[in-house]
PDB file of N, CA and C in Angstrom:
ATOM      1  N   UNK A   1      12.269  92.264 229.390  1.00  0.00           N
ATOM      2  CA  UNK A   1      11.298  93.232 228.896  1.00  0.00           C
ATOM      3  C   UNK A   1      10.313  92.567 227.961  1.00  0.00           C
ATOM      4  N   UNK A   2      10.803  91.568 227.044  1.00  0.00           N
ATOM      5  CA  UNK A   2      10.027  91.131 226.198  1.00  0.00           C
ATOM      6  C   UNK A   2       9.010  89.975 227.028  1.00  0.00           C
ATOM      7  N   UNK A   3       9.426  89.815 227.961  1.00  0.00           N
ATOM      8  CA  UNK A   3       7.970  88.600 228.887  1.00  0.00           C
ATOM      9  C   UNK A   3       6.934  89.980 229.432  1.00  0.00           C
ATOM     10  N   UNK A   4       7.496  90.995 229.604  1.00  0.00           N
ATOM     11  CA  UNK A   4       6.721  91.835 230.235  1.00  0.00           C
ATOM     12  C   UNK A   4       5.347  92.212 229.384  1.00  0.00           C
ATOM     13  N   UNK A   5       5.844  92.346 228.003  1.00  0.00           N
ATOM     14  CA  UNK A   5       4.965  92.787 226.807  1.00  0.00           C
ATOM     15  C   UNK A   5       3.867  91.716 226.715  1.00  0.00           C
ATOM     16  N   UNK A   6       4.385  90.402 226.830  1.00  0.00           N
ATOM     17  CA  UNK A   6       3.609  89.782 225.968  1.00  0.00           C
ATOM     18  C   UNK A   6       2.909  88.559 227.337  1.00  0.00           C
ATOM     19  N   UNK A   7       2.855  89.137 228.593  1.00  0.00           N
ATOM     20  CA  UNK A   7       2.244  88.915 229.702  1.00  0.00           C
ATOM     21  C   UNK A   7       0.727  88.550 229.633  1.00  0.00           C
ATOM     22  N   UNK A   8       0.358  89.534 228.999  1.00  0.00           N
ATOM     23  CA  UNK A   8      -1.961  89.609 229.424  1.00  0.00           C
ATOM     24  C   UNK A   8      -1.544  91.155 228.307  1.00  0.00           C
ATOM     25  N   UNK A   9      -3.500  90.566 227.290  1.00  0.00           N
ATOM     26  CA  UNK A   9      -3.782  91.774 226.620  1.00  0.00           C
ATOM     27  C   UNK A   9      -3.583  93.621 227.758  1.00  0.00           C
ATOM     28  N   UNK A  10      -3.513  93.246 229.245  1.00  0.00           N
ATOM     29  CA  UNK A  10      -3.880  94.507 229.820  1.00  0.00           C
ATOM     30  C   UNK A  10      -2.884  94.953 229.760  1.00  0.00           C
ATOM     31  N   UNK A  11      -1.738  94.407 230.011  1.00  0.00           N
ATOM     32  CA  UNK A  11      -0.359  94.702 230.134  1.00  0.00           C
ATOM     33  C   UNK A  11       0.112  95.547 228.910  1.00  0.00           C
ATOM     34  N   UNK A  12      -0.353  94.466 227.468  1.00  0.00           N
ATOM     35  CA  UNK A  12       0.207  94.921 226.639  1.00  0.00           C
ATOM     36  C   UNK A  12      -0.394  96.265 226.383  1.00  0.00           C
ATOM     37  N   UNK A  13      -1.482  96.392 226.606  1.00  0.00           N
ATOM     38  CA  UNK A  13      -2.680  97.518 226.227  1.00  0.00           C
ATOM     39  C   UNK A  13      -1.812  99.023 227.180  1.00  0.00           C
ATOM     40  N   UNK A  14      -1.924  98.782 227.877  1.00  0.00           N
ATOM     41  CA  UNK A  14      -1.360  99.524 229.370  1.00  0.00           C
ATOM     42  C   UNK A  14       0.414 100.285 228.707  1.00  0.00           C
ATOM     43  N   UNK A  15       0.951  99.220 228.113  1.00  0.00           N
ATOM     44  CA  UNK A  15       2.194  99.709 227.736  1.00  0.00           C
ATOM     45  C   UNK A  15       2.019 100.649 226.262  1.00  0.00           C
ATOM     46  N   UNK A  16       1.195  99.900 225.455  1.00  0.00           N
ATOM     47  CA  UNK A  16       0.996 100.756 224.406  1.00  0.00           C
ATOM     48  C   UNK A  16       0.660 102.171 224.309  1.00  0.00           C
ATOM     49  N   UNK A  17      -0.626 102.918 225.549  1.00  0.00           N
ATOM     50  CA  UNK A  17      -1.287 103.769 225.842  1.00  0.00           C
ATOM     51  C   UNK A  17      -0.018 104.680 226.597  1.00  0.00           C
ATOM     52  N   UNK A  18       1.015 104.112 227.304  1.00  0.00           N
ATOM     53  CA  UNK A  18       2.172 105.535 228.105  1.00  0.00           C
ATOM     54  C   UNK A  18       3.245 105.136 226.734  1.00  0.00           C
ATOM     55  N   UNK A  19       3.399 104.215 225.838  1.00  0.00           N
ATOM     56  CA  UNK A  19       4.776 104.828 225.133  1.00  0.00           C
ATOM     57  C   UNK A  19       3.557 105.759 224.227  1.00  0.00           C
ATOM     58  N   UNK A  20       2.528 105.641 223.772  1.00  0.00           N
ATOM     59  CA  UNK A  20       1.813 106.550 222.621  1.00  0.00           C
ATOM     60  C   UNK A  20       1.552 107.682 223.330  1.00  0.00           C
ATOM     61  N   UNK A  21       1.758 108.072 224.890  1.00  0.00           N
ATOM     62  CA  UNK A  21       1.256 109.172 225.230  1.00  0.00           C
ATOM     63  C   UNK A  21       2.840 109.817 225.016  1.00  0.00           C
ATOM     64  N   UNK A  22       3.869 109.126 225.403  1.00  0.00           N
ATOM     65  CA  UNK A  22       5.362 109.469 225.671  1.00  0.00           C
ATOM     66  C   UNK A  22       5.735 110.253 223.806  1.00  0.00           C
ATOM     67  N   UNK A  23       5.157 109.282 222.957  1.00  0.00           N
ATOM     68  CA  UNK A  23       5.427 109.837 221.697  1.00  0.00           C
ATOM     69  C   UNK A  23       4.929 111.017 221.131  1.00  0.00           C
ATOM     70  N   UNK A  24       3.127 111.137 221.724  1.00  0.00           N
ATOM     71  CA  UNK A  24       2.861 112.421 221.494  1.00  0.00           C
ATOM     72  C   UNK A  24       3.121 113.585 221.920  1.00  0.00           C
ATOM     73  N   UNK A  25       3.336 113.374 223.710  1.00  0.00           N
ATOM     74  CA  UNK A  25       4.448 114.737 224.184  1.00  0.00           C
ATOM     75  C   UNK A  25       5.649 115.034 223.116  1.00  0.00           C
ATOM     76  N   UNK A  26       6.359 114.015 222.739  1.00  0.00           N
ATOM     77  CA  UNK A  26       7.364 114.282 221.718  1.00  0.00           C
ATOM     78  C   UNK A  26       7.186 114.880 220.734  1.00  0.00           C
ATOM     79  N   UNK A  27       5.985 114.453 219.538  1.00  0.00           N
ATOM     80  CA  UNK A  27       5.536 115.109 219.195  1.00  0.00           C
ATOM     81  C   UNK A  27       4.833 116.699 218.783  1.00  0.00           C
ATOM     82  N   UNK A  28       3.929 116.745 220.107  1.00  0.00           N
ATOM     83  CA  UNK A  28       3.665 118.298 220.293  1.00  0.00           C
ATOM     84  C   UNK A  28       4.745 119.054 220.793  1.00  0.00           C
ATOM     85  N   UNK A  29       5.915 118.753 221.273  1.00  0.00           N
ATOM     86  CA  UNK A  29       7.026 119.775 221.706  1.00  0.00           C
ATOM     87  C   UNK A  29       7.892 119.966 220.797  1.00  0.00           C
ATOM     88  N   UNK A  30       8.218 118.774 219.608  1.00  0.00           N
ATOM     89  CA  UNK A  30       9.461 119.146 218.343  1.00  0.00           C
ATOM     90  C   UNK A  30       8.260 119.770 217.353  1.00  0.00           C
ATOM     91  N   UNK A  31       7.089 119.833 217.158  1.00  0.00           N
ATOM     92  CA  UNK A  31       6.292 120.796 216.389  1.00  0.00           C
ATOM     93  C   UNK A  31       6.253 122.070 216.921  1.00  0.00           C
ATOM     94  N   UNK A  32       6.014 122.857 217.731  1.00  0.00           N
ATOM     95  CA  UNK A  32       6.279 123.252 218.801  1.00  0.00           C
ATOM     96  C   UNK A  32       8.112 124.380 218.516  1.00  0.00           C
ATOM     97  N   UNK A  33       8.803 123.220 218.253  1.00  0.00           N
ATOM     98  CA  UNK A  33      10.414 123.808 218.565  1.00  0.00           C
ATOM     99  C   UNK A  33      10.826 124.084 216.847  1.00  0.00           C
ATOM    100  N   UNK A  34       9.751 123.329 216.025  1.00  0.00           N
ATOM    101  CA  UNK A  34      10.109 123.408 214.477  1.00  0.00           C
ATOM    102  C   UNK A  34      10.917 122.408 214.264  1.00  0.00           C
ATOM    103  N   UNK A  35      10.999 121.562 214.918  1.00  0.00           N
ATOM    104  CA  UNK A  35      12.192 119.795 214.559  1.00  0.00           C
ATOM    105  C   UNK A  35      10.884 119.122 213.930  1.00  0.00           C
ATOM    106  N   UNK A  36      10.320 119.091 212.721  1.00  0.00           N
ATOM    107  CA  UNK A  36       9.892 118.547 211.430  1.00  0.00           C
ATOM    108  C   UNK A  36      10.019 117.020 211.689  1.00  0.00           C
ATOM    109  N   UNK A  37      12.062 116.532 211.454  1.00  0.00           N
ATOM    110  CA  UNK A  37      12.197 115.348 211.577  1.00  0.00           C
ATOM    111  C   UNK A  37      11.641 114.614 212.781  1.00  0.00           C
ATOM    112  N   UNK A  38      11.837 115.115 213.604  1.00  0.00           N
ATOM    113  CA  UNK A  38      11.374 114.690 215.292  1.00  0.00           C
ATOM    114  C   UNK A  38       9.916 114.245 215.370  1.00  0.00           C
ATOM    115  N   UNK A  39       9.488 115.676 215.058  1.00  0.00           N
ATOM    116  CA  UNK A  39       7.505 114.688 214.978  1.00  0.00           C
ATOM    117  C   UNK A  39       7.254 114.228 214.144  1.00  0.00           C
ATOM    118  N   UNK A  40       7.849 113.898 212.680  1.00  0.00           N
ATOM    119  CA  UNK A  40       7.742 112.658 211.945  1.00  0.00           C
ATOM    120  C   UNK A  40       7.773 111.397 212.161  1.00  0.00           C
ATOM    121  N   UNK A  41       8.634 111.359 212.767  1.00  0.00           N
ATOM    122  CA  UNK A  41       9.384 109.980 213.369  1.00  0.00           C
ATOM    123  C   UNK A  41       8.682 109.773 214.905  1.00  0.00           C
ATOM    124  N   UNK A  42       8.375 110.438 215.423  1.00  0.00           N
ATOM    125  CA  UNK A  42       7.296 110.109 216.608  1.00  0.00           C
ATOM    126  C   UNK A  42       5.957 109.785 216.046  1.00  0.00           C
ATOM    127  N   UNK A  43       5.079 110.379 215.122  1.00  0.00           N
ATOM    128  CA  UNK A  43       4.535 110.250 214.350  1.00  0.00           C
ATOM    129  C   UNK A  43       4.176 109.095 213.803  1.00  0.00           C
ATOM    130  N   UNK A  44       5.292 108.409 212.711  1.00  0.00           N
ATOM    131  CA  UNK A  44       5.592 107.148 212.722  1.00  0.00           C
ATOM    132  C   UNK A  44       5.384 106.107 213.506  1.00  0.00           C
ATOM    133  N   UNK A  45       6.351 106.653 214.830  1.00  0.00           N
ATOM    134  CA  UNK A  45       6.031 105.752 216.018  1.00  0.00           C
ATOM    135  C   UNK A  45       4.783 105.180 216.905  1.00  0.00           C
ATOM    136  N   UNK A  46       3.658 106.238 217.036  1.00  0.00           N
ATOM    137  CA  UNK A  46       2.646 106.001 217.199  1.00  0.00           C
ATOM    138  C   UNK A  46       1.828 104.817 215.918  1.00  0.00           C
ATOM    139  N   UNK A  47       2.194 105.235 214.639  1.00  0.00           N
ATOM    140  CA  UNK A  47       1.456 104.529 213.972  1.00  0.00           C
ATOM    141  C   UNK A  47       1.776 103.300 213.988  1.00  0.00           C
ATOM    142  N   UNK A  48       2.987 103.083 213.921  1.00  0.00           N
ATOM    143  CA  UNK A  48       3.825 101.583 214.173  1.00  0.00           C
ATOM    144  C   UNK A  48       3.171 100.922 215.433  1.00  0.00           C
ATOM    145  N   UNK A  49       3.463 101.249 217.054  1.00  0.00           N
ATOM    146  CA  UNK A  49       2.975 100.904 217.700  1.00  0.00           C
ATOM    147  C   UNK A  49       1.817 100.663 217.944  1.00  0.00           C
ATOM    148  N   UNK A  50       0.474 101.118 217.194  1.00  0.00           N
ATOM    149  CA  UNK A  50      -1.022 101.018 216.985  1.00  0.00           C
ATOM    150  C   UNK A  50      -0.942  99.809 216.133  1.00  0.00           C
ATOM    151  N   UNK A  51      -0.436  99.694 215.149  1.00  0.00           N
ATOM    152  CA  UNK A  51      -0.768  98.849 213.979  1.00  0.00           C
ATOM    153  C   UNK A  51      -0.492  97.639 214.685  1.00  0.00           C
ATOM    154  N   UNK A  52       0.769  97.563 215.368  1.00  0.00           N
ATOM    155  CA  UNK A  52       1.390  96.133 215.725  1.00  0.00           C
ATOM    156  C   UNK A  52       0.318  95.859 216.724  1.00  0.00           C
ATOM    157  N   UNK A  53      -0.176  96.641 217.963  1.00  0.00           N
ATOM    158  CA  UNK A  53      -0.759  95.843 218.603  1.00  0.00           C
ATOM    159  C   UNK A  53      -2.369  95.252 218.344  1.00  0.00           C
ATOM    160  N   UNK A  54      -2.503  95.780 217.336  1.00  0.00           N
ATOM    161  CA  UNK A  54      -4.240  95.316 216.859  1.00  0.00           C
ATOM    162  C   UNK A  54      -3.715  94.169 216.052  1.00  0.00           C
ATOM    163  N   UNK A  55      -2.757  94.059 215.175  1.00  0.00           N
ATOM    164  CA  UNK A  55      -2.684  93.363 214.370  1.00  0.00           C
ATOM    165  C   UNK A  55      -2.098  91.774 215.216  1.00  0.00           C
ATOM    166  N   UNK A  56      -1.472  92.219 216.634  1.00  0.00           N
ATOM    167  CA  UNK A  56      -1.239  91.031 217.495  1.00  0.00           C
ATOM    168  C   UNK A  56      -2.421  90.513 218.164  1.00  0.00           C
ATOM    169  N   UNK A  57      -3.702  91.310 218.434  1.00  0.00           N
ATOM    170  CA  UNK A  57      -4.789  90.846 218.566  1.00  0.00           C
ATOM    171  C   UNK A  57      -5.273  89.874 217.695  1.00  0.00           C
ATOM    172  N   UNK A  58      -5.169  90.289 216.590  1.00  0.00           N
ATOM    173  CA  UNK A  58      -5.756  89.756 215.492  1.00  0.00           C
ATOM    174  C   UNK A  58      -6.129  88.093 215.213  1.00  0.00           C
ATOM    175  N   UNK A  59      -7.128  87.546 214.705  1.00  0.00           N
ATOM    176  CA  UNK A  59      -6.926  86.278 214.373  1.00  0.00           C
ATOM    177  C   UNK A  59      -5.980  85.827 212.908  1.00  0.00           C
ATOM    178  N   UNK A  60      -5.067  84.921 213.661  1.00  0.00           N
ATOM    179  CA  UNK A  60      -4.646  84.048 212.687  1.00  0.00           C
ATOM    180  C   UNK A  60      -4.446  82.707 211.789  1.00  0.00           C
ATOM    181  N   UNK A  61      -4.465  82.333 210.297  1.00  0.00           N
ATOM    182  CA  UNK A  61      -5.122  81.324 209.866  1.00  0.00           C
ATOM    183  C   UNK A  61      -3.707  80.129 210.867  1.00  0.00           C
ATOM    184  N   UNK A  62      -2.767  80.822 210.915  1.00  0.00           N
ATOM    185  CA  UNK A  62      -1.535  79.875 211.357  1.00  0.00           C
ATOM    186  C   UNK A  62      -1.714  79.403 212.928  1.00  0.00           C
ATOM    187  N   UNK A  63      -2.726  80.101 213.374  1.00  0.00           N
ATOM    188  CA  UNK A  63      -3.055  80.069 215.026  1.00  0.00           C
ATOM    189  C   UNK A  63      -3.909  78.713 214.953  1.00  0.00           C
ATOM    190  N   UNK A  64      -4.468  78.258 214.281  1.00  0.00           N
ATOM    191  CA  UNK A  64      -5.347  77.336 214.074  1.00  0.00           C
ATOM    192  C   UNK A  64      -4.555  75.845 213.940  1.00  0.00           C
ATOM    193  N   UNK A  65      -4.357  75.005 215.392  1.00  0.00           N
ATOM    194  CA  UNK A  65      -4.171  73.638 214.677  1.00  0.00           C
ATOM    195  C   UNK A  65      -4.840  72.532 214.311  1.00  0.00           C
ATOM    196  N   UNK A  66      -4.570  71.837 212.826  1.00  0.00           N
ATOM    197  CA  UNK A  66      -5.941  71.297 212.611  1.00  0.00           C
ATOM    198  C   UNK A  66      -5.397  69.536 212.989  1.00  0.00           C
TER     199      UNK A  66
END
């Protein structure tokens, strides 16, 4: 699973966009049912999964060999 992720930006892009859609169904249905904890933590999850993959885009000073 982990070669799958880290294959091509499309791949990774592609996986990010169905687990963030998978989290927000989660989301709108435990808001929805009144489970608080549930769309918190999906919630979370989206933000986690956004952050990591921009921030794996990202340039780094350690990427650089001099």
């Amino acid at each position: 699973m982990a070669s799958f992720l880290n294959t091509t930006k499309k791949t990774r892009l592609k996986a990010m966009i169905y687990v963030n859609l998978f989290l927000a169904a989660i989301t709108i249905y435990a808001i929805y049912s009144g489970l608080e904890t549930v769309a918190t933590t999906s919630i979370a999850g989206i933000l986690t999964i956004t952050t990591m993959f921009i921030g794996g885009d990202s340039f780094r000073k350690s990427d650089v060999q001099n």
